[in-house]
C-alpha atoms as a PDB file:
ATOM      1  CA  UNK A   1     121.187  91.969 139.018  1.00  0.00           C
ATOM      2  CA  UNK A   2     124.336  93.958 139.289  1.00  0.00           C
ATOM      3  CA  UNK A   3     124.747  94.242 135.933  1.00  0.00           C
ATOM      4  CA  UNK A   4     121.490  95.883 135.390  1.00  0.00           C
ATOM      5  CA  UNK A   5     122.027  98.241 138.396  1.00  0.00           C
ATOM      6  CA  UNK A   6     125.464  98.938 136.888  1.00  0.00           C
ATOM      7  CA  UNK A   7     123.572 100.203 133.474  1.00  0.00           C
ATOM      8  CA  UNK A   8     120.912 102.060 135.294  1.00  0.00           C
ATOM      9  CA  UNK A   9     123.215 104.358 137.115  1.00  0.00           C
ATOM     10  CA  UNK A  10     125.755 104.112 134.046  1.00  0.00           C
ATOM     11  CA  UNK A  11     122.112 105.550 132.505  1.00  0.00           C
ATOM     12  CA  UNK A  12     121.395 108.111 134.919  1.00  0.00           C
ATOM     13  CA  UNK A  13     125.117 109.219 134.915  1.00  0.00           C
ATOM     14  CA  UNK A  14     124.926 109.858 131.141  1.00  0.00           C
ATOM     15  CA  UNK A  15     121.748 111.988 131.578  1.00  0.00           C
ATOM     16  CA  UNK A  16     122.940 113.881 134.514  1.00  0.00           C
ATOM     17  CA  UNK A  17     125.754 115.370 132.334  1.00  0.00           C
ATOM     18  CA  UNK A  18     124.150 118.226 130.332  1.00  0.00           C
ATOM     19  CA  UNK A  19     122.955 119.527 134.327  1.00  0.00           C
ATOM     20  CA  UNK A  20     126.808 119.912 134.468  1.00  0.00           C
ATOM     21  CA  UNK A  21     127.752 122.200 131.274  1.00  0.00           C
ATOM     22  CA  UNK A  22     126.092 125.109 130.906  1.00  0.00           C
ATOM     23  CA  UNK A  23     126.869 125.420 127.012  1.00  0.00           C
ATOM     24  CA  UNK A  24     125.027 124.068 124.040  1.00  0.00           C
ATOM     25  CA  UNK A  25     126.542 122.222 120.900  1.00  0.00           C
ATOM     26  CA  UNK A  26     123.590 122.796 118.387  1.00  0.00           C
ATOM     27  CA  UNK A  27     125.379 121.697 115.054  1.00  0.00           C
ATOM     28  CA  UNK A  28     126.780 118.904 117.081  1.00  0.00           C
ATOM     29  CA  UNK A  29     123.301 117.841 118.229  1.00  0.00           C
ATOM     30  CA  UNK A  30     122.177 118.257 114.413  1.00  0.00           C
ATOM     31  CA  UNK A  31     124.706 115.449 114.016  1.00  0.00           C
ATOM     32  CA  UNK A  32     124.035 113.462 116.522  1.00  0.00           C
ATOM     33  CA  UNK A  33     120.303 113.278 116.105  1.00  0.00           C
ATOM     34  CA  UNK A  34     120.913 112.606 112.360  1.00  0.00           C
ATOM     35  CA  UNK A  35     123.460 110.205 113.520  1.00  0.00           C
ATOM     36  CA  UNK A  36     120.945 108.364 116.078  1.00  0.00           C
ATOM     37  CA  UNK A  37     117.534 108.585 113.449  1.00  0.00           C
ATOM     38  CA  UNK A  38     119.670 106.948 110.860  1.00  0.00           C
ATOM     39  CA  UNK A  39     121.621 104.041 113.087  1.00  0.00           C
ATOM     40  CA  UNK A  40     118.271 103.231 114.989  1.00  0.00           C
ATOM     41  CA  UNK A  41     116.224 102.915 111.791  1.00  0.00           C
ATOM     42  CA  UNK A  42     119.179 100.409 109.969  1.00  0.00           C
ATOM     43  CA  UNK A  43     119.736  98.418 113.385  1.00  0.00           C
ATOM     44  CA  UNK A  44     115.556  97.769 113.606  1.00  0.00           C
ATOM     45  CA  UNK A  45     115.669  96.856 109.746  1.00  0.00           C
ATOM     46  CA  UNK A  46     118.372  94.507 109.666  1.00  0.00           C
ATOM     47  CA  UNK A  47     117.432  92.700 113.666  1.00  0.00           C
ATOM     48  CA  UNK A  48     113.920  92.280 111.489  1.00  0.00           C
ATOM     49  CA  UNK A  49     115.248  90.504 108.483  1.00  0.00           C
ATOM     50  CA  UNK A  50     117.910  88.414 110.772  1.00  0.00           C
ATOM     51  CA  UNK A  51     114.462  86.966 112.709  1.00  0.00           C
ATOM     52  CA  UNK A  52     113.309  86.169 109.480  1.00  0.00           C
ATOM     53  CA  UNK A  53     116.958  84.206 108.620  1.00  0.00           C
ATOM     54  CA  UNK A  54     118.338  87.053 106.494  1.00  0.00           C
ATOM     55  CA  UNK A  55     121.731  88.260 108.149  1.00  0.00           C
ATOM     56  CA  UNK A  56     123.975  90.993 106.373  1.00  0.00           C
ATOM     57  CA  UNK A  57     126.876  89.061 104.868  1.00  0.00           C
ATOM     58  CA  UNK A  58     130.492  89.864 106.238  1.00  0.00           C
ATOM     59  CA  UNK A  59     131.769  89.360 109.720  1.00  0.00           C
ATOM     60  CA  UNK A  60     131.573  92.997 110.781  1.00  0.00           C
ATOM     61  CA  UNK A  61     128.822  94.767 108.787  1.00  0.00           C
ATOM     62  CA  UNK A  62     125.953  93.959 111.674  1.00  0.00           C
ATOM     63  CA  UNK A  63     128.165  95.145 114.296  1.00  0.00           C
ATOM     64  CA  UNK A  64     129.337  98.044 112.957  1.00  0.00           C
ATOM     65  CA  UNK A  65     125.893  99.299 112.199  1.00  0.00           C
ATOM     66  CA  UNK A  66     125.212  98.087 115.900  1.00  0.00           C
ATOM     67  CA  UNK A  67     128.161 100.344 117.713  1.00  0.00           C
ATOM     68  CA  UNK A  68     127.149 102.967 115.728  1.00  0.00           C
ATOM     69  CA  UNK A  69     124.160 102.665 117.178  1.00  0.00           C
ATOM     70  CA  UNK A  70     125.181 102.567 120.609  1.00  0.00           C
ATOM     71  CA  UNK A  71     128.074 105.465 120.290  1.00  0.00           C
ATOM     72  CA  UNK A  72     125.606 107.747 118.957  1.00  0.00           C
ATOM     73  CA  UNK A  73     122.764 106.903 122.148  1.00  0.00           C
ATOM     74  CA  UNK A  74     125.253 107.480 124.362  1.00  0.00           C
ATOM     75  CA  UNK A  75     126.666 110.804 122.771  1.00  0.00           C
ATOM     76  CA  UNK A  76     122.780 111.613 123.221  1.00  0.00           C
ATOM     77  CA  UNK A  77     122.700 111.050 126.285  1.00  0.00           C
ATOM     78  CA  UNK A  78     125.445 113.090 127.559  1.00  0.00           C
ATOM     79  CA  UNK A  79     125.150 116.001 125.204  1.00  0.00           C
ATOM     80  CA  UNK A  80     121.056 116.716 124.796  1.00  0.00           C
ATOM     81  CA  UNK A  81     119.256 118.912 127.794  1.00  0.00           C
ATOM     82  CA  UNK A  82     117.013 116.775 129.521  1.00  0.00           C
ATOM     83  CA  UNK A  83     113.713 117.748 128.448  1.00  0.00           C
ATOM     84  CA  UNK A  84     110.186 115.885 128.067  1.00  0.00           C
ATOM     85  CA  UNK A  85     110.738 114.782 124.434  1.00  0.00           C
ATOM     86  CA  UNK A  86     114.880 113.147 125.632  1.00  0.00           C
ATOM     87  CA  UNK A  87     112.902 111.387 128.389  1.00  0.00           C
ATOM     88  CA  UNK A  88     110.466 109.982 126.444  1.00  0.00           C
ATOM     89  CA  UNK A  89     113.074 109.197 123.654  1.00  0.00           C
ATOM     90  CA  UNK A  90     115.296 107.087 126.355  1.00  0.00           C
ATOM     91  CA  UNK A  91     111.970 104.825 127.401  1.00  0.00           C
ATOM     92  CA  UNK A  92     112.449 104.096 123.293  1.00  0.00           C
ATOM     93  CA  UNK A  93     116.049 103.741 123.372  1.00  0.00           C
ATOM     94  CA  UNK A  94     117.142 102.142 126.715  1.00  0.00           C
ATOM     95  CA  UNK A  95     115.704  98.675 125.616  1.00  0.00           C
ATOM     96  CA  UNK A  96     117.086  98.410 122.248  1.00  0.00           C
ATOM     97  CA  UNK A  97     120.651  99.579 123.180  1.00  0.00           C
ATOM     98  CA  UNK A  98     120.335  96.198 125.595  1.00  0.00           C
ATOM     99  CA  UNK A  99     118.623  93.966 122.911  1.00  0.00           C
ATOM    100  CA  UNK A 100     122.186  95.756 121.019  1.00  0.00           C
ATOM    101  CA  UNK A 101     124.569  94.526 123.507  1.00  0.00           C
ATOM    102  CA  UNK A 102     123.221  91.017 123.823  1.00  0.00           C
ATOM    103  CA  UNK A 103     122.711  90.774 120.102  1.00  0.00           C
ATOM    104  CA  UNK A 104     126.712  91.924 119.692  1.00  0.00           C
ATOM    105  CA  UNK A 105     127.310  89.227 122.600  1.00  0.00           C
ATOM    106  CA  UNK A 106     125.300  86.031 121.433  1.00  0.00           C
ATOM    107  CA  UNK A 107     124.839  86.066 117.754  1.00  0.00           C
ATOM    108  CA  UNK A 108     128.736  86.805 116.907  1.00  0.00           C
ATOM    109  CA  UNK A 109     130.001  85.114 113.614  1.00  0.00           C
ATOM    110  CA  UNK A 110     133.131  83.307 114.614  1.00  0.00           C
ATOM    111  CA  UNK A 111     133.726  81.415 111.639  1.00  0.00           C
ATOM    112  CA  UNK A 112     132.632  81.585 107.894  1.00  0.00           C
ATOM    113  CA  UNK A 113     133.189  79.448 104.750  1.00  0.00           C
ATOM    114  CA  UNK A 114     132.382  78.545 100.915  1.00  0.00           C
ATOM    115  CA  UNK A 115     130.354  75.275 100.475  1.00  0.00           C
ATOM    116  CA  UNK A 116     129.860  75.817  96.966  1.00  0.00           C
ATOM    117  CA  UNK A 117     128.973  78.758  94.375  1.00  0.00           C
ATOM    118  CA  UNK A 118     125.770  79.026  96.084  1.00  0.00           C
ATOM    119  CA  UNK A 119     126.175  77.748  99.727  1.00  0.00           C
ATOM    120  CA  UNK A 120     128.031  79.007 102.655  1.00  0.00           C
ATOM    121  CA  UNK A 121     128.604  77.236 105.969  1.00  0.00           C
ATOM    122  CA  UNK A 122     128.610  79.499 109.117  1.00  0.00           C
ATOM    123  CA  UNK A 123     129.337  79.227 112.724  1.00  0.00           C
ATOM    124  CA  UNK A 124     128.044  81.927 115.317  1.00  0.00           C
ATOM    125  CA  UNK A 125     127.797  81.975 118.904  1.00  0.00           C
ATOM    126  CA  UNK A 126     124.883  80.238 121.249  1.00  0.00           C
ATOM    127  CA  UNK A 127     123.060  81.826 123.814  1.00  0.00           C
ATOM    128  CA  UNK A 128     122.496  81.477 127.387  1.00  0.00           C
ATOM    129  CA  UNK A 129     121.008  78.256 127.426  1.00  0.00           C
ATOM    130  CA  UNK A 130     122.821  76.777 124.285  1.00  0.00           C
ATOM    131  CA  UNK A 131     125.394  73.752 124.909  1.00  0.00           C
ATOM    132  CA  UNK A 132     127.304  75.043 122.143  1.00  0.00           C
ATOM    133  CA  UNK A 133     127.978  76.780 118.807  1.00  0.00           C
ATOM    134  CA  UNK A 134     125.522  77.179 115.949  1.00  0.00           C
ATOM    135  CA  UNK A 135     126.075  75.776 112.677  1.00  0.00           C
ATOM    136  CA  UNK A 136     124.331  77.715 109.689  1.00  0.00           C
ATOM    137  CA  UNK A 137     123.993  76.843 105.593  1.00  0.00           C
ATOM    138  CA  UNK A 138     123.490  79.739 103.821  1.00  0.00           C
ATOM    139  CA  UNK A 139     122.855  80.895 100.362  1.00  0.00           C
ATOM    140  CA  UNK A 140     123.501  84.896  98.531  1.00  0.00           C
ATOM    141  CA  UNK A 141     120.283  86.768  98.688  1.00  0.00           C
ATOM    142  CA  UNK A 142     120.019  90.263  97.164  1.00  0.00           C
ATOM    143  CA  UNK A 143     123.513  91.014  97.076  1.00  0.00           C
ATOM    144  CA  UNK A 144     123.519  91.927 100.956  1.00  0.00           C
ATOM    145  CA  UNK A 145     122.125  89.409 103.007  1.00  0.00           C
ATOM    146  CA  UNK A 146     122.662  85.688 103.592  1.00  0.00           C
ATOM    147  CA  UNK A 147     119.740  83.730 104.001  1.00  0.00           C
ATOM    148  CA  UNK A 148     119.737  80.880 106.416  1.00  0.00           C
ATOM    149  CA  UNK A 149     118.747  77.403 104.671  1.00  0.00           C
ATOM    150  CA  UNK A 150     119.571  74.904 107.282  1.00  0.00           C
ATOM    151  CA  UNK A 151     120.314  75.144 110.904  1.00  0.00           C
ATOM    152  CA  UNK A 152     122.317  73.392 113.259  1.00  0.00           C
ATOM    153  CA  UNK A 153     121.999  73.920 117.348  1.00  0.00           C
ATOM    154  CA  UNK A 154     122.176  70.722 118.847  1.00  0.00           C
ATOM    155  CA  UNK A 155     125.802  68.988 118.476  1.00  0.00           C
ATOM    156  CA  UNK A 156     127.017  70.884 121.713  1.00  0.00           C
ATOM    157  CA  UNK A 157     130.342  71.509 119.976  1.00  0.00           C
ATOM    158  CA  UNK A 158     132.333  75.016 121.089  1.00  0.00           C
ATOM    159  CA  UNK A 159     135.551  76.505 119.741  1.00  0.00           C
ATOM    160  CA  UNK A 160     134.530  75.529 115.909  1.00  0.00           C
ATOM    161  CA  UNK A 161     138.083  76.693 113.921  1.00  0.00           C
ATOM    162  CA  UNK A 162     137.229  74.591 110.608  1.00  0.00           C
ATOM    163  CA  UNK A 163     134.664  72.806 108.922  1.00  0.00           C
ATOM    164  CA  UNK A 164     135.474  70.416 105.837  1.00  0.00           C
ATOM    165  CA  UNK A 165     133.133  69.760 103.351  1.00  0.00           C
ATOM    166  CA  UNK A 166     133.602  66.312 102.367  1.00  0.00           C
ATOM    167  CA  UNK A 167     130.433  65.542 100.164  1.00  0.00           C
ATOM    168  CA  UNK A 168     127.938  68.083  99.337  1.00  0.00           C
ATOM    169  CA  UNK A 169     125.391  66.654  96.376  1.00  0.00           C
ATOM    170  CA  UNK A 170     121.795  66.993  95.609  1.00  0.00           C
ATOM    171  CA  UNK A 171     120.705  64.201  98.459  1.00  0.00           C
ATOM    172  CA  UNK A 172     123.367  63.632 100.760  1.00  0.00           C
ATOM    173  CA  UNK A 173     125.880  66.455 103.247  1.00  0.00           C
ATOM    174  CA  UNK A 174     128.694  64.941 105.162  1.00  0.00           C
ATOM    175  CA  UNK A 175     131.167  67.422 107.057  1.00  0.00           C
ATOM    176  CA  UNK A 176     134.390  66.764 109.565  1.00  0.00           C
ATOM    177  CA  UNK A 177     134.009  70.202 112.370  1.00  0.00           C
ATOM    178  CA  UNK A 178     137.287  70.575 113.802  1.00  0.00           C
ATOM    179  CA  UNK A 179     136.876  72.094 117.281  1.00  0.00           C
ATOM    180  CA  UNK A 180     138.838  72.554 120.877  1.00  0.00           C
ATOM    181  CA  UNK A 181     137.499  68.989 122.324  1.00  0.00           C
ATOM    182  CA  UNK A 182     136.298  70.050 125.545  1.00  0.00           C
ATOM    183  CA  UNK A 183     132.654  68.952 124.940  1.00  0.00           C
ATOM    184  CA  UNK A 184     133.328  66.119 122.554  1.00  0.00           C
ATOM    185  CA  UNK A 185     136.416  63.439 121.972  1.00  0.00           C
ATOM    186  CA  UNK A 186     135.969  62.769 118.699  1.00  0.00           C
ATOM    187  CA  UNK A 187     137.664  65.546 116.720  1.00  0.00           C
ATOM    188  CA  UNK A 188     136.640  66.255 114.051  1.00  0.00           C
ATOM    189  CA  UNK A 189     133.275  65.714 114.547  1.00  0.00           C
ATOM    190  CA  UNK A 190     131.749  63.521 111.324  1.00  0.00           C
ATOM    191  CA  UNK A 191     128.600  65.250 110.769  1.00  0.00           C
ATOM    192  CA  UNK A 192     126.096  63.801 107.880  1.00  0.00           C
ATOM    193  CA  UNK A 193     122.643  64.966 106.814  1.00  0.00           C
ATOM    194  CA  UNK A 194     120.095  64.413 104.173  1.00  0.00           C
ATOM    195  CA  UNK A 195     119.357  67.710 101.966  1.00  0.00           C
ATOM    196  CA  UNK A 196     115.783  68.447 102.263  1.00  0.00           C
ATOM    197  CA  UNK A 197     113.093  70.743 101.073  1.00  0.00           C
ATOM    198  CA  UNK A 198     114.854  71.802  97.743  1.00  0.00           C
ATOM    199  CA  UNK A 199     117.870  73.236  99.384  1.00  0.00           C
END
């Protein structure tokens, strides 16, 4: 709750700013604006595709596009006049620069690694109510992205460093996840798995 009162005021603060300054930045608003359509149109894009498994591959590319985002809400915030249309533009913006935060917060890749030529193994932070880190397989999808072919959510395992592949064939998976022991003794953790569904 004080959180959200915290980034209310932090909201109103931003807004109350152009009452303050008397002068206008019109090429900087250009910017800005071009800044803001641009950053809110690839953060929507690539949140869609990532619901539908396809993340952008790297371990910075989302988030970069994402504090881009945010940066250029707040610079329009504190620079625009208030006026009907900036109202009714931060109603739009004020819940996806939360869904932004939380996204940069819960879905952070923390580790990353080469199964094969055509499968990665991934590890990104839970949420809330997860006991632990996520385990992804992945394979290369048009160029960018890195589609999500299995998932793994329920080992309860947190501070994943490394993950050894130690048989990866057409039927069978078996990996040792080294992590800091706090949730589980046994490290590394022997994980094995059948390969299903044609992946």
């Amino acid at each position: 709750m004080t959180a959200i009162l915290i980034f209310i005021g932090l909201l109103i603060g931003l807004n109350c700013i152009p009452f303050l300054t008397k002068t206008t930045f019109p090429k900087t608003e250009k910017v800005i604006k071009k800044i803001l359509v641009a950053s809110t149109i690839l953060f929507l894009t690539f949140v869609i595709f990532a619901f539908n498994g396809y993340k952008l591959r790297g371990f910075y590319t989302f988030s970069t596009i994402n504090w881009i985002f945010i940066i250029s809400t707040i610079a329009y915030f504190a620079i625009f006049k208030n006026s009907k249309k900036k109202l009714l533009t931060i109603f739009i913006l004020t819940p996806l620069i939360v869904f932004s935060f939380l996204t940069l917060l819960l879905g952070q890749l923390v580790y990353e690694n080469r199964i094969d030529e055509t499968n990665k193994i991934s590890v990104t932070k839970g949420g809330f109510l997860a006991c632990g880190e996520i385990i992804n397989i992945t394979q290369t999808r048009f160029l960018i992205f890195d589609k999500e072919v299995y998932h793994i959510e329920n080992l309860c395992l947190i501070g994943i460093n490394k993950i050894e592949t130690i048989k990866f064939d057409d039927k069978h998976t078996e990996f040792l996840i080294y992590h800091n022991g706090e949730n589980d003794s046994e490290n590394p953790y022997k994980y094995q798995m059948e390969r299903k569904n044609g992946w």
